[in-house]
PDB file of N, CA and C in Angstrom:
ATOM      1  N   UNK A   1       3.269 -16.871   4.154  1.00  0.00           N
ATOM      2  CA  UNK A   1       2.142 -17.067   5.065  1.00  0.00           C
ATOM      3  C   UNK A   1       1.811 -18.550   5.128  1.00  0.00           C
ATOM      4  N   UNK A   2       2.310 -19.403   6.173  1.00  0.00           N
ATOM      5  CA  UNK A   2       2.192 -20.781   6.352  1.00  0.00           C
ATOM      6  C   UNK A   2       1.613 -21.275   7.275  1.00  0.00           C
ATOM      7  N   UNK A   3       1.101 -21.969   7.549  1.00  0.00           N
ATOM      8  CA  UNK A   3       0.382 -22.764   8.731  1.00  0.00           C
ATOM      9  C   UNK A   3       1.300 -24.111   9.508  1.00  0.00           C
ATOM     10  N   UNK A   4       0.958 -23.208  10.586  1.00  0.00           N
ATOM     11  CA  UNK A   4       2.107 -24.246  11.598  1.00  0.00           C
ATOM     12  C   UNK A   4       0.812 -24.989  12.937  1.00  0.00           C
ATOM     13  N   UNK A   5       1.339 -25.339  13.149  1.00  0.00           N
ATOM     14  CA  UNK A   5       0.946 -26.380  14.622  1.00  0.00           C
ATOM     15  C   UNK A   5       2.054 -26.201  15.970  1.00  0.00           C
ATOM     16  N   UNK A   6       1.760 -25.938  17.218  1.00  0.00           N
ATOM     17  CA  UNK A   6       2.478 -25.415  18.035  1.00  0.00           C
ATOM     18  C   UNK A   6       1.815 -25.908  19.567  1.00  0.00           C
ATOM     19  N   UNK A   7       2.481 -26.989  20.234  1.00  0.00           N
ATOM     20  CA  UNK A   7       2.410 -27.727  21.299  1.00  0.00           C
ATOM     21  C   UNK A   7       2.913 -27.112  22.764  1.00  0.00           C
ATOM     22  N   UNK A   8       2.594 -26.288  23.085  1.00  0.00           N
ATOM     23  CA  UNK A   8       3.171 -25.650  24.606  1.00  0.00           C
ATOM     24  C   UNK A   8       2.759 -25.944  25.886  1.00  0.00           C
ATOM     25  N   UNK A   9       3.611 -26.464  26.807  1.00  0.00           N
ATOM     26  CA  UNK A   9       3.617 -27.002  28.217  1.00  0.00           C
ATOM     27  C   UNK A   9       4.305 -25.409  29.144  1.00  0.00           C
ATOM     28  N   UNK A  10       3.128 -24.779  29.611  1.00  0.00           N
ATOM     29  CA  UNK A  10       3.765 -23.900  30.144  1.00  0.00           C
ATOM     30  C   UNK A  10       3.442 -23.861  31.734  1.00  0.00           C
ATOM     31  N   UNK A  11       4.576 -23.385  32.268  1.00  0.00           N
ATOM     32  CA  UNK A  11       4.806 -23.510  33.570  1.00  0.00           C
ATOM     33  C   UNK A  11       4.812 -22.032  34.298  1.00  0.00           C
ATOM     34  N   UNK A  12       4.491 -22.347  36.073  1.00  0.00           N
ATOM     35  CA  UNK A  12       4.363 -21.142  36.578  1.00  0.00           C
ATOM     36  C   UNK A  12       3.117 -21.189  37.596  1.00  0.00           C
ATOM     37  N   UNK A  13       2.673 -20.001  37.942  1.00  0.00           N
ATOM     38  CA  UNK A  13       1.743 -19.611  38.574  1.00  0.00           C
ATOM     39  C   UNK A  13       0.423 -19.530  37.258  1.00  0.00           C
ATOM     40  N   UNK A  14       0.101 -21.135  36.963  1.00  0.00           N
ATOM     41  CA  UNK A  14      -0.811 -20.793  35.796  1.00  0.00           C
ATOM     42  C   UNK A  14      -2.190 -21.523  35.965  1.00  0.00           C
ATOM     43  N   UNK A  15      -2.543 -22.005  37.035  1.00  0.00           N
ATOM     44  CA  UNK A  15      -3.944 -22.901  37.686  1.00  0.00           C
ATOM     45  C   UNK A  15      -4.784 -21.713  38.405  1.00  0.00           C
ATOM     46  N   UNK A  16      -5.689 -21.904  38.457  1.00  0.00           N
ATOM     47  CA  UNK A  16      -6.359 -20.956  39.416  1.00  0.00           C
ATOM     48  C   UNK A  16      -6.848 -19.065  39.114  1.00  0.00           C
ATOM     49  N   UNK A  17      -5.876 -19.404  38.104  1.00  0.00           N
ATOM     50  CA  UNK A  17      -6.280 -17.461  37.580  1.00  0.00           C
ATOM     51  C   UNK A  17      -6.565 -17.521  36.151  1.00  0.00           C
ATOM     52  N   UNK A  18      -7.435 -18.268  35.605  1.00  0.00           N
ATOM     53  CA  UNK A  18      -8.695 -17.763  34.671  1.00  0.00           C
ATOM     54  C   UNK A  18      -7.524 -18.013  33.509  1.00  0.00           C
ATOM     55  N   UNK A  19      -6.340 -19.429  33.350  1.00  0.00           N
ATOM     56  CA  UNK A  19      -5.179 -18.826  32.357  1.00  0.00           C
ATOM     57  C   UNK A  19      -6.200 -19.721  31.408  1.00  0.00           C
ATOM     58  N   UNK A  20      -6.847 -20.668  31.608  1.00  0.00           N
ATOM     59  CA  UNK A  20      -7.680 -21.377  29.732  1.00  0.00           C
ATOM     60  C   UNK A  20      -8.635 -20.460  29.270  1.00  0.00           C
ATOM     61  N   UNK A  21      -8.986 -19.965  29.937  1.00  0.00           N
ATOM     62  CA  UNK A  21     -10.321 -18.576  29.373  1.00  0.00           C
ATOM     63  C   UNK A  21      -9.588 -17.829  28.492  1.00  0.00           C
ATOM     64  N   UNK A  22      -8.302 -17.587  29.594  1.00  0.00           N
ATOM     65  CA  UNK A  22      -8.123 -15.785  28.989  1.00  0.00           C
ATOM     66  C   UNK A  22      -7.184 -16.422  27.295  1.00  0.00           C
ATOM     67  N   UNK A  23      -6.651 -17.906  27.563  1.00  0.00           N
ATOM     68  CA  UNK A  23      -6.069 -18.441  26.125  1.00  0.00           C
ATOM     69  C   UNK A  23      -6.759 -18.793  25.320  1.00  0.00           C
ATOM     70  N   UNK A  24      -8.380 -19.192  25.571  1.00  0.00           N
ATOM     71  CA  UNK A  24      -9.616 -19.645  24.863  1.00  0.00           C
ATOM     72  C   UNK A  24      -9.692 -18.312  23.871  1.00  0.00           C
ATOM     73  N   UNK A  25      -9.672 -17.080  24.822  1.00  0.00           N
ATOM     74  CA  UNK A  25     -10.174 -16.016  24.063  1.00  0.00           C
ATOM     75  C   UNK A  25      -9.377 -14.865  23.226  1.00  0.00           C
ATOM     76  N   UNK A  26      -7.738 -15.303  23.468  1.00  0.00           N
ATOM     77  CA  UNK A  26      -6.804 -15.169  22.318  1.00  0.00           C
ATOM     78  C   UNK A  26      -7.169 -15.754  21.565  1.00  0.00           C
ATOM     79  N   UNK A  27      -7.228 -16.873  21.863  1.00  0.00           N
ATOM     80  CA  UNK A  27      -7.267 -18.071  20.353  1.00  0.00           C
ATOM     81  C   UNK A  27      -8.175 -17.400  19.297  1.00  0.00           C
ATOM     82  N   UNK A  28      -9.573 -17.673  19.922  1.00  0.00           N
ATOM     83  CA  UNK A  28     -10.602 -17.100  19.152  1.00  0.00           C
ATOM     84  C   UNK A  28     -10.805 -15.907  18.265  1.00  0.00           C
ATOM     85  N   UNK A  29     -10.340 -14.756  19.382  1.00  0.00           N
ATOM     86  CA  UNK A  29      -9.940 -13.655  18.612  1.00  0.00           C
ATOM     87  C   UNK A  29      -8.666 -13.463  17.351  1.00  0.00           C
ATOM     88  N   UNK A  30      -7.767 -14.350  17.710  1.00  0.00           N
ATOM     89  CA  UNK A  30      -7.059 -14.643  16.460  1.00  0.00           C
ATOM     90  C   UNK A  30      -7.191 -15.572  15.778  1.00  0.00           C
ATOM     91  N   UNK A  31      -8.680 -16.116  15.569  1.00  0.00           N
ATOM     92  CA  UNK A  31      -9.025 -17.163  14.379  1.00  0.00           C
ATOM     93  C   UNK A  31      -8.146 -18.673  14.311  1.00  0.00           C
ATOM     94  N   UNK A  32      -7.317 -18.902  15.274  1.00  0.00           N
ATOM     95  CA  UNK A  32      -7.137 -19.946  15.676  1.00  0.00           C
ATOM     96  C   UNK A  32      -7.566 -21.275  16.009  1.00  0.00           C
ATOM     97  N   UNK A  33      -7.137 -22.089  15.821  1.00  0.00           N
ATOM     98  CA  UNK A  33      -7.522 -23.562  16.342  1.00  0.00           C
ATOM     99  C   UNK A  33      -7.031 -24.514  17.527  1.00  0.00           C
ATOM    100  N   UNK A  34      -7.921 -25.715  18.395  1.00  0.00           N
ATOM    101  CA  UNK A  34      -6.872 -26.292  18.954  1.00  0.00           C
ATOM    102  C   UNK A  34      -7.829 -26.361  20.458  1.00  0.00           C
ATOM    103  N   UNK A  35      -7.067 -26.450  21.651  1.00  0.00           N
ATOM    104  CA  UNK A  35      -7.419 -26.618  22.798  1.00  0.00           C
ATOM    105  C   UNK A  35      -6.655 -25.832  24.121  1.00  0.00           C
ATOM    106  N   UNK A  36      -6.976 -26.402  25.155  1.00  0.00           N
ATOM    107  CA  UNK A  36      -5.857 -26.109  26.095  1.00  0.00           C
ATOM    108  C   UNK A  36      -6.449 -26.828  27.792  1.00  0.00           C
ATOM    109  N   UNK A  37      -5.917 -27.185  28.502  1.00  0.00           N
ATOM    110  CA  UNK A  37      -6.325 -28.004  29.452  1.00  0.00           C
ATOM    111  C   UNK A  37      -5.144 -27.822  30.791  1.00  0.00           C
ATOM    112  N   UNK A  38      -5.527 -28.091  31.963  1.00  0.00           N
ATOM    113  CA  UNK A  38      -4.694 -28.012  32.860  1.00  0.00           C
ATOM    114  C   UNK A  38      -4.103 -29.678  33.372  1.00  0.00           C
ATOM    115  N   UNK A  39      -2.579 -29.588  34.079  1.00  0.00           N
ATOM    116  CA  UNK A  39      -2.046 -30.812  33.835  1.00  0.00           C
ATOM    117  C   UNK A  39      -1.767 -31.203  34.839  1.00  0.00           C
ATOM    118  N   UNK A  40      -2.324 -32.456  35.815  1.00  0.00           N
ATOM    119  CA  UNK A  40      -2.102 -32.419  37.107  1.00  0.00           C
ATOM    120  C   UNK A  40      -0.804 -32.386  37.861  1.00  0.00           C
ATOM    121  N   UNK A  41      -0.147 -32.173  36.904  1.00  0.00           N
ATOM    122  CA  UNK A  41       1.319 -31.369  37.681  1.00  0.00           C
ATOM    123  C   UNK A  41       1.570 -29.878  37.666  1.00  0.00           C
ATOM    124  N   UNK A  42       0.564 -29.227  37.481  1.00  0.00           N
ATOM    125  CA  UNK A  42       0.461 -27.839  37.799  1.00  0.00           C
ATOM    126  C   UNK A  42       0.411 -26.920  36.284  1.00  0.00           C
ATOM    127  N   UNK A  43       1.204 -27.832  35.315  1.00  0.00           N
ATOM    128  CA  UNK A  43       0.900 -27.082  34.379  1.00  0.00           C
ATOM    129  C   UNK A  43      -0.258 -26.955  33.560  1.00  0.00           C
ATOM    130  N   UNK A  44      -0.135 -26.241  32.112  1.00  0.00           N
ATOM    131  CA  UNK A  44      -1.265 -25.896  31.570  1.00  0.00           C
ATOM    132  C   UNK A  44      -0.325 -26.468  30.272  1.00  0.00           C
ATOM    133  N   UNK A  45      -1.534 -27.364  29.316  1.00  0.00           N
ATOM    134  CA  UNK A  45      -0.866 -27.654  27.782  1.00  0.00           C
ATOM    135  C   UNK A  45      -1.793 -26.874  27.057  1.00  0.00           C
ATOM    136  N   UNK A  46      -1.111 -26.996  25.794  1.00  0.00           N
ATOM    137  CA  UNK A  46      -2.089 -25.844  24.831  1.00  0.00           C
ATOM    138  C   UNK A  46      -1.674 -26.183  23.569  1.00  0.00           C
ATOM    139  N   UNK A  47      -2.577 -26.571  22.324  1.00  0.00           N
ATOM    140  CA  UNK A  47      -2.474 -26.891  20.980  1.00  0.00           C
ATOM    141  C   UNK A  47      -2.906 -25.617  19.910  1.00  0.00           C
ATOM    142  N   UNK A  48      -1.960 -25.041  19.397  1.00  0.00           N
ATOM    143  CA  UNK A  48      -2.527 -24.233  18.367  1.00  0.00           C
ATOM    144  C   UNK A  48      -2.171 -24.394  17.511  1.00  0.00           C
ATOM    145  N   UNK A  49      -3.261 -24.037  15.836  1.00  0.00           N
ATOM    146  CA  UNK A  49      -2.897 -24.287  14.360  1.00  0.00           C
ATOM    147  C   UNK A  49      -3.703 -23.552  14.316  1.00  0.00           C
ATOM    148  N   UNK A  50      -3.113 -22.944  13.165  1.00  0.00           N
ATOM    149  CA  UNK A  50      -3.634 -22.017  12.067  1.00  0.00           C
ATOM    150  C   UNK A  50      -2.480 -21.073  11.950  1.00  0.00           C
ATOM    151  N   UNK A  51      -2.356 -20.045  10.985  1.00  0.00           N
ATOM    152  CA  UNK A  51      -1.787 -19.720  10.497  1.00  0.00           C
ATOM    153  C   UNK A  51      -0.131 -18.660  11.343  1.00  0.00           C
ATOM    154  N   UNK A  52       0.974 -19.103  11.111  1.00  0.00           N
ATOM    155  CA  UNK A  52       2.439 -18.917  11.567  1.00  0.00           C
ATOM    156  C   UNK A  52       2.008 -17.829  12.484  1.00  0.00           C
ATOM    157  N   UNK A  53       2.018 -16.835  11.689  1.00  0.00           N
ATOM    158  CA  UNK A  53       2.141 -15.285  12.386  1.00  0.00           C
ATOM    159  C   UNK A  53       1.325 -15.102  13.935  1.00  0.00           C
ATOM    160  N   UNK A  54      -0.120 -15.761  13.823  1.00  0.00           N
ATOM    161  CA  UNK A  54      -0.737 -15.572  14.404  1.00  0.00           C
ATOM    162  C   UNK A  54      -0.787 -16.552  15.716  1.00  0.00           C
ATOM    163  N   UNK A  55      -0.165 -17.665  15.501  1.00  0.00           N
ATOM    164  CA  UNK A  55       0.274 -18.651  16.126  1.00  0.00           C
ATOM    165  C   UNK A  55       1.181 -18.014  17.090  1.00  0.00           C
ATOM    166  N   UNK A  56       1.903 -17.525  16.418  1.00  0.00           N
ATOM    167  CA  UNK A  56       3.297 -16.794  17.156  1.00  0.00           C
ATOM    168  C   UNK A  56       2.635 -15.470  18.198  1.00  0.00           C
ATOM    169  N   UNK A  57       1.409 -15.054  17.581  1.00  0.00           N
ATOM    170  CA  UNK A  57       0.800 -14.040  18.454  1.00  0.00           C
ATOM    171  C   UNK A  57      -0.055 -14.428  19.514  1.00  0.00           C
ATOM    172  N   UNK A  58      -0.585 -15.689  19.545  1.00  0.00           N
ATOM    173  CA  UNK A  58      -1.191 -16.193  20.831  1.00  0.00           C
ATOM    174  C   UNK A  58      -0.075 -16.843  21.717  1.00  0.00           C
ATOM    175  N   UNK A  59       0.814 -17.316  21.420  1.00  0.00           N
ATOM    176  CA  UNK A  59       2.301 -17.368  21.840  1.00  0.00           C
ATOM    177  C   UNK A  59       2.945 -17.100  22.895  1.00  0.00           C
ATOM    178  N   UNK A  60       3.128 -15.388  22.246  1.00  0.00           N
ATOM    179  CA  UNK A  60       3.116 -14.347  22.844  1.00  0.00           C
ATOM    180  C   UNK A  60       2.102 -13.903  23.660  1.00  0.00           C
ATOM    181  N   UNK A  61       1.063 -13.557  23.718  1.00  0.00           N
ATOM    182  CA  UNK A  61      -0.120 -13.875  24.491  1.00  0.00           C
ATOM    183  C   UNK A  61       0.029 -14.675  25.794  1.00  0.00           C
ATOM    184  N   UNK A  62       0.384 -15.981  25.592  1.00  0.00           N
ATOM    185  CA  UNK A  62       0.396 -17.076  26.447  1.00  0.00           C
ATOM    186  C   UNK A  62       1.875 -16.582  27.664  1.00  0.00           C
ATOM    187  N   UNK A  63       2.621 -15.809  26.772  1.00  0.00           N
ATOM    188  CA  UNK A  63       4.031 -15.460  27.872  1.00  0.00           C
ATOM    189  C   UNK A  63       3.596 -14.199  28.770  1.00  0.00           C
ATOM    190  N   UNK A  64       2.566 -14.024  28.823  1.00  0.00           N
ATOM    191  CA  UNK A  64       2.042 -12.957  29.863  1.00  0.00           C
ATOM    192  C   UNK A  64       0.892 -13.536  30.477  1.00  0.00           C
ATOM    193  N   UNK A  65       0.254 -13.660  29.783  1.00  0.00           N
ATOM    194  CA  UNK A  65      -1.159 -14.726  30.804  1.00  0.00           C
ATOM    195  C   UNK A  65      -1.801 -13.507  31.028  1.00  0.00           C
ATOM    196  N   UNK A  66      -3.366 -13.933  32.244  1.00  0.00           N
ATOM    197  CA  UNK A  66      -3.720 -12.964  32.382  1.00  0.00           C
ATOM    198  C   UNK A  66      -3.825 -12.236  33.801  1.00  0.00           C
ATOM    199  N   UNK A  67      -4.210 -11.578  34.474  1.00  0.00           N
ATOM    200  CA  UNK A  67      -3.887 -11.018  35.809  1.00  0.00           C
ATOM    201  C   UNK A  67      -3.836 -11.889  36.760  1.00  0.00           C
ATOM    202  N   UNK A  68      -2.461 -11.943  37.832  1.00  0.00           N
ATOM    203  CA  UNK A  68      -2.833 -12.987  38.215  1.00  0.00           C
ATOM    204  C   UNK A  68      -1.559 -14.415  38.346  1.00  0.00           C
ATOM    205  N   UNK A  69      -1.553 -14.196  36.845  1.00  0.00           N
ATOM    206  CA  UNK A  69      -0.612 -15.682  36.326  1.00  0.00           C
ATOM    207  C   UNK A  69       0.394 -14.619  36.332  1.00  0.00           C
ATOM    208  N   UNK A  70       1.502 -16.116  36.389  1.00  0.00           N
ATOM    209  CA  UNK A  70       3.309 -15.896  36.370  1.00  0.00           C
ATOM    210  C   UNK A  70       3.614 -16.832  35.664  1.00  0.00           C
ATOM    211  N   UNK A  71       4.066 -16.790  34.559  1.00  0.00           N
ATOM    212  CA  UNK A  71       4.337 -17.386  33.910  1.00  0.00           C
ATOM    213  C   UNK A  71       5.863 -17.853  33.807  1.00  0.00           C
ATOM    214  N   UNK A  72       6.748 -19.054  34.440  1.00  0.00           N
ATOM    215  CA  UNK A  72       7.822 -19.165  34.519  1.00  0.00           C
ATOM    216  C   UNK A  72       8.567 -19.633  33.175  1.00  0.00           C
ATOM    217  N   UNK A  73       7.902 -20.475  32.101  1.00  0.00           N
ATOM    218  CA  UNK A  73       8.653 -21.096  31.444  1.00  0.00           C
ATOM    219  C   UNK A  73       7.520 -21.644  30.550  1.00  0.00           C
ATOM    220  N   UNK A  74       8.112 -21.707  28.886  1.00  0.00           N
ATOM    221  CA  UNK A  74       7.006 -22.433  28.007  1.00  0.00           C
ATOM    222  C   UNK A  74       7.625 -23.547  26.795  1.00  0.00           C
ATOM    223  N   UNK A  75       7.760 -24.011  27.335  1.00  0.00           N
ATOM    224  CA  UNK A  75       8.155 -25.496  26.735  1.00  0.00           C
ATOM    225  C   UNK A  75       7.404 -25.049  25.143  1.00  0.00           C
ATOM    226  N   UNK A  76       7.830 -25.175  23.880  1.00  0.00           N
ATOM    227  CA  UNK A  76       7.064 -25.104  22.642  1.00  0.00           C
ATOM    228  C   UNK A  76       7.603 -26.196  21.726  1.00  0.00           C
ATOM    229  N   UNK A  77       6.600 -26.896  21.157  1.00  0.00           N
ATOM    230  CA  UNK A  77       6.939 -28.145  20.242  1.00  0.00           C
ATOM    231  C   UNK A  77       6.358 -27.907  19.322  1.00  0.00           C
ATOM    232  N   UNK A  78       7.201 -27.664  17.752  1.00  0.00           N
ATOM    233  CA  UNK A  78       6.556 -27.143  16.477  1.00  0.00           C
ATOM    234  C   UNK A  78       6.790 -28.667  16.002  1.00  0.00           C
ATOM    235  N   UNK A  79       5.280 -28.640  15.580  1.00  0.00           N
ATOM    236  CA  UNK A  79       4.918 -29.695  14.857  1.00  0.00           C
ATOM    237  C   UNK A  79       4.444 -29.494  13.077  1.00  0.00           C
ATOM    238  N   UNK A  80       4.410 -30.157  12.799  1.00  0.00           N
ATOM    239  CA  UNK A  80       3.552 -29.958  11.476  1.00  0.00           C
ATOM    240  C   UNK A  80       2.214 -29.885  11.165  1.00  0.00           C
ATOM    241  N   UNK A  81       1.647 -29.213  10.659  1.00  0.00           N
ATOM    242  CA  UNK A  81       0.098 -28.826  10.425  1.00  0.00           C
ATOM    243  C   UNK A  81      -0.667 -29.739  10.204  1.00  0.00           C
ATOM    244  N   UNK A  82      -1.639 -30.034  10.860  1.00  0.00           N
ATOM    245  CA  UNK A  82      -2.768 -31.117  10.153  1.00  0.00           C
ATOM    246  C   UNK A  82      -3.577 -30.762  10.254  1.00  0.00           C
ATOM    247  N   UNK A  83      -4.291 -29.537  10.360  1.00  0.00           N
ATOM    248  CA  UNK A  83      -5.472 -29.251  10.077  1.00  0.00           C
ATOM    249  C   UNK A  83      -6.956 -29.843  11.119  1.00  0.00           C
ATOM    250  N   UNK A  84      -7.053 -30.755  11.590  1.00  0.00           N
ATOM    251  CA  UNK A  84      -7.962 -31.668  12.264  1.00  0.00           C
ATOM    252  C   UNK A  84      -8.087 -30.965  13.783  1.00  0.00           C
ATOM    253  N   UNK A  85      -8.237 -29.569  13.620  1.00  0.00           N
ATOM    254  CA  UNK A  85      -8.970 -29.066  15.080  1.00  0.00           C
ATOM    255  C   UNK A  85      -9.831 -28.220  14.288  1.00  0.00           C
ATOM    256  N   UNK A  86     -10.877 -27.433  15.501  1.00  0.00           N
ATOM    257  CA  UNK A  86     -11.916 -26.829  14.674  1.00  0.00           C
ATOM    258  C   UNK A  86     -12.283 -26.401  15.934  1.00  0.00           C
ATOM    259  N   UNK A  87     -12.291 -25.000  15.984  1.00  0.00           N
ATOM    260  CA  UNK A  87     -12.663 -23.924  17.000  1.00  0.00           C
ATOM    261  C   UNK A  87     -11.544 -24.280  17.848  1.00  0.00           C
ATOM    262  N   UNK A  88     -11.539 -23.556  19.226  1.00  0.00           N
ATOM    263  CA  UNK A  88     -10.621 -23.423  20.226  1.00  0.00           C
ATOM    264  C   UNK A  88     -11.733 -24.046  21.248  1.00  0.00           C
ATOM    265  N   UNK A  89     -10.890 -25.068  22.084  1.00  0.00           N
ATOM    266  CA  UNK A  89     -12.195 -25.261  22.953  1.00  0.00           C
ATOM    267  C   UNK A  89     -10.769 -25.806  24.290  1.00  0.00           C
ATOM    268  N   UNK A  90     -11.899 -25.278  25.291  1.00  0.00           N
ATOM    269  CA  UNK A  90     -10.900 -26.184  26.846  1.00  0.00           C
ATOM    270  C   UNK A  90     -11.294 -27.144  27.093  1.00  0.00           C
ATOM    271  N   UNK A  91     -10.173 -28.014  27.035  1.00  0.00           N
ATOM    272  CA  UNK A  91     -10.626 -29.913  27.895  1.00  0.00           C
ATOM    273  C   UNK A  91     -10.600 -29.709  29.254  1.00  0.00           C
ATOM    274  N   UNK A  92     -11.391 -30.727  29.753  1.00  0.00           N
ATOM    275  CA  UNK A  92     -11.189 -30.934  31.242  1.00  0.00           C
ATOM    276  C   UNK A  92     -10.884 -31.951  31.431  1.00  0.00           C
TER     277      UNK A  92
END
């Protein structure tokens, strides 16, 4: 049971249909950390830490989106843990 850090640029039909809410409120519900923001090239980035498994389950989460989104493609960059987020929150 390890703690990872996990950087995703995901692409698609992902602006406009509620996709930082509905990832705000994975996050949260899986005790997660981190952010997520939209990228003026259409995509959406997203920072999560806290613990592997669960990381991997907002993840997963994120490859369906929520009604609405199409999710074409998710770029993921495993980084190493540092600890230095605190709650899940959306940038603008």
């Amino acid at each position: 049971m390890g703690y990872s850090r996990a950087h995703l640029y995901i692409q698609g039909m992902v602006q406009g249909v509620f996709f930082r809410n509905f990832t705000r409120e994975r996050a949260q519900n899986l005790g997660i950390n981190g952010w997520v923001q939209n990228l003026r090239d259409g995509r959406v980035e997203v920072l999560f830490e806290g613990e592997k498994t669960l990381v991997e389950k907002a993840i997963q989460a994120c490859n369906i989106g929520p009604p609405g989104a199409r999710v074409t493609d998710i770029d993921i960059q495993w980084e190493a843990f540092v600890g230095d987020q605190e709650g899940f929150h959306i940038r603008y």
